[in-house]
Protein backbone atom coordinates (compact mmCIF):
# COMPACT_ATOMS: atom_id res chain seq x y z
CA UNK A 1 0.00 0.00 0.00
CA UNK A 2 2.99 2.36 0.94
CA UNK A 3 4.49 1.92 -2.68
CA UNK A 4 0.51 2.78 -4.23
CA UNK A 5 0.87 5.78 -2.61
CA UNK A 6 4.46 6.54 -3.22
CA UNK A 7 4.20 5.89 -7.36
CA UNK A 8 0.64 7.80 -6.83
CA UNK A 9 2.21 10.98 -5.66
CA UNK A 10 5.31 10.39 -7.86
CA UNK A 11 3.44 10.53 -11.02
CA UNK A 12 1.44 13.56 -10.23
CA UNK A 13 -1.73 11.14 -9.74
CA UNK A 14 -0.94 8.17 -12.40
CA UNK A 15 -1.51 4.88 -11.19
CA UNK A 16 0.14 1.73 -12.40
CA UNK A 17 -1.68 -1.04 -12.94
CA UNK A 18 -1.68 -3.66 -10.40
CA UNK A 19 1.25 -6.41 -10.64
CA UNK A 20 1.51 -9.05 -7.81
CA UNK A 21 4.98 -8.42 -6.43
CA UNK A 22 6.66 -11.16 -4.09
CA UNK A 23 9.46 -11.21 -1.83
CA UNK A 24 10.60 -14.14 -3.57
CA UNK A 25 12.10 -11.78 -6.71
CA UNK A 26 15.36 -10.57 -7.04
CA UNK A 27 16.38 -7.26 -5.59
CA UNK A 28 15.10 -4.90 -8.90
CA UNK A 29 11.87 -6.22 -9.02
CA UNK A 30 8.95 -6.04 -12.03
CA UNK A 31 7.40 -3.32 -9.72
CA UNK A 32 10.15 -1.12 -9.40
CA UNK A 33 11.18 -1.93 -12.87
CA UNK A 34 7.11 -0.98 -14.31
CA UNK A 35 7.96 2.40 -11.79
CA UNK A 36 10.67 3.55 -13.63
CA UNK A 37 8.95 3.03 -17.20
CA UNK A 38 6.34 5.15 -15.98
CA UNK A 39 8.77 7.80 -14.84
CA UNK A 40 10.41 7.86 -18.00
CA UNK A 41 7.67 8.16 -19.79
CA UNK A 42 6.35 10.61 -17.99
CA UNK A 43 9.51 12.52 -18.54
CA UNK A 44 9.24 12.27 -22.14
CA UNK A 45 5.87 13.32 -22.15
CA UNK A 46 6.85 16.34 -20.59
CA UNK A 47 10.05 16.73 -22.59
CA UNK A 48 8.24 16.71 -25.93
CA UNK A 49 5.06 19.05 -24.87
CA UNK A 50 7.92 22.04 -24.28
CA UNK A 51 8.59 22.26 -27.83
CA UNK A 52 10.10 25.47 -28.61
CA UNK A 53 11.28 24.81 -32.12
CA UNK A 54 10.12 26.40 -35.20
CA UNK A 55 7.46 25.84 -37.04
CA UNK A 56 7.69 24.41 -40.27
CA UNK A 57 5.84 27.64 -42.39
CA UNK A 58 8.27 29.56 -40.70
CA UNK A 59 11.40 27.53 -41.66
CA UNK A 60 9.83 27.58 -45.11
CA UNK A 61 9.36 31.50 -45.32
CA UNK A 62 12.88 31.62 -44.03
CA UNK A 63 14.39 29.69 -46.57
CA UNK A 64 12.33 31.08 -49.00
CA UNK A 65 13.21 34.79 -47.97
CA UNK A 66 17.10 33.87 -48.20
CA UNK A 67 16.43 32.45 -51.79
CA UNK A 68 15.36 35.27 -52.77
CA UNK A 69 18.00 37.54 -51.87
CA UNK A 70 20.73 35.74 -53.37
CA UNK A 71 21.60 37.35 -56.66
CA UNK A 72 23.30 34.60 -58.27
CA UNK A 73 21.29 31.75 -58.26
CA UNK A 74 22.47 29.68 -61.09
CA UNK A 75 26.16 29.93 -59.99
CA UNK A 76 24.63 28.85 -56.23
CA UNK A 77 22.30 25.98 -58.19
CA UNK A 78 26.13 24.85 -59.75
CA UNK A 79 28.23 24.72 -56.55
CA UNK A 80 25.12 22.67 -54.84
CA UNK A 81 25.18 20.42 -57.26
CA UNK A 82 29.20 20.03 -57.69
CA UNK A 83 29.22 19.90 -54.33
CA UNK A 84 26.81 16.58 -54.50
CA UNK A 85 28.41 15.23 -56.84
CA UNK A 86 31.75 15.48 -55.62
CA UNK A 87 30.61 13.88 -52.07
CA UNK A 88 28.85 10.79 -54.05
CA UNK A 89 32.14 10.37 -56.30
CA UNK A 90 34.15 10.56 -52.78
CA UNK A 91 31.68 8.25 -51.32
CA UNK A 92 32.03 5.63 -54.30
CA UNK A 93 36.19 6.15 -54.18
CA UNK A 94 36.22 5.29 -50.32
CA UNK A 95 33.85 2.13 -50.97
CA UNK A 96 36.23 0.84 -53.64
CA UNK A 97 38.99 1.17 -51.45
CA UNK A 98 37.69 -0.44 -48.74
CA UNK A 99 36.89 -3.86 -51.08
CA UNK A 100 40.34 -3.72 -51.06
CA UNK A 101 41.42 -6.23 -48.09
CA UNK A 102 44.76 -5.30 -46.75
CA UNK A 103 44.25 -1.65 -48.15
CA UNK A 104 42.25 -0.39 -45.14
CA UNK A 105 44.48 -1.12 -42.65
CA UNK A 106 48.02 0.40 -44.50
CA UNK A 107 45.70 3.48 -45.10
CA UNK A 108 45.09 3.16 -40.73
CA UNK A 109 48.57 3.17 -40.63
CA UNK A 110 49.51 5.66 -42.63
CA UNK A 111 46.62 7.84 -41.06
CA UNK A 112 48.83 7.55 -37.76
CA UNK A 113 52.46 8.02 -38.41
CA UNK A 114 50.83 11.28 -40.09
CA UNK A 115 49.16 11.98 -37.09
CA UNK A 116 52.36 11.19 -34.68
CA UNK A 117 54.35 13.64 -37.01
CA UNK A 118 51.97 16.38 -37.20
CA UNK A 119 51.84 15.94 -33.56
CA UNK A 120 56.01 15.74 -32.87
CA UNK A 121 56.29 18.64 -35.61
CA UNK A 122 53.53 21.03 -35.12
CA UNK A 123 51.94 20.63 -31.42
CA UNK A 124 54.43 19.34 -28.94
CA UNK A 125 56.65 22.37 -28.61
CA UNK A 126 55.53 26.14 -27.92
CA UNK A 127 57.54 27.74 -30.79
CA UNK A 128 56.22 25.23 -33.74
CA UNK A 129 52.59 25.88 -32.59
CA UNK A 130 53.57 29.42 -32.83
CA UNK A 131 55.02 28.91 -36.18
CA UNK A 132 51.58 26.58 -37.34
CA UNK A 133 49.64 29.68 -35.97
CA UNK A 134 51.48 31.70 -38.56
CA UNK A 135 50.95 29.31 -41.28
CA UNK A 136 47.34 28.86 -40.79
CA UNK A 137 46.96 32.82 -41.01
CA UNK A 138 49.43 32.96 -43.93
CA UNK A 139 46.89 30.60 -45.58
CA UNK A 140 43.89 32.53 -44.64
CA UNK A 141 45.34 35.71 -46.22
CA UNK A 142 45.82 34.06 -48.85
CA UNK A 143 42.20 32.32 -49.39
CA UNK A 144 40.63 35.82 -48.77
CA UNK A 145 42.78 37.61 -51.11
CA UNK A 146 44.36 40.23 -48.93
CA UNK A 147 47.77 38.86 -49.17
């Protein structure tokens, strides 16, 4: 009776259905297992009646509203499209190299001297992450065109 009332005022007033518990179960027992279902769906009822996202009209309106002030849609319409295209051509080259049986694991390999030298070279001391620092901004210059 004690654990009736207990779940009753847990759950805000939601009963469980009755389940014949016995002393003869282990210590986590159906009841206290049925108790926490009920919890956690409670939570998750709660969790999803909070929604706070957008709406989808007004994701639409926004995309739509963006669309429209781009001024140079078909060279925007091209990149998209390259830009597919070039991750299901990437896509196809990594599954071809992967049939490859002992290929995988050289490539793992390979993947982690590079990593242990970029690491030795670049991060371990103070003046070559100084001089990567300088690097990556020589390289952003660059990119934008102010260099």
């Amino acid at each position: 009776m004690a654990a009736t009332a207990y779940s009753v005022a847990l759950l805000g007033g939601a009963r469980l259905p009755a389940a014949p518990c016995s002393a003869l179960l282990p210590r986590r027992s159906v009841c206290q297992l049925r108790l926490q279902d009920a919890q956690l769906s409670l939570l998750r009822v709660k969790a999803a009646s909070e929604d706070t996202s957008a709406s989808g009209d007004e994701l639409i309106e926004d995309l739509k509203a963006k669309w429209d002030s781009v001024e140079d849609k078909p060279t925007v319409l091209l990149y998209g499209g390259g830009a597919i295209v070039a991750l299901w051509l990437t896509s196809v080259v990594v599954a071809a190299i992967n049939a490859v049986p002992l290929l995988p694991k050289i490539l793992e390999l390979v993947g982690l001297g590079y990593t242990g030298w970029f690491v030795y070279r670049y991060l371990l001391f103070k003046e070559s992450r100084k001089e990567l620092a300088a690097d990556i901004e020589t390289l952003k210059k660059k990119i934008a065109g102010t260099e």
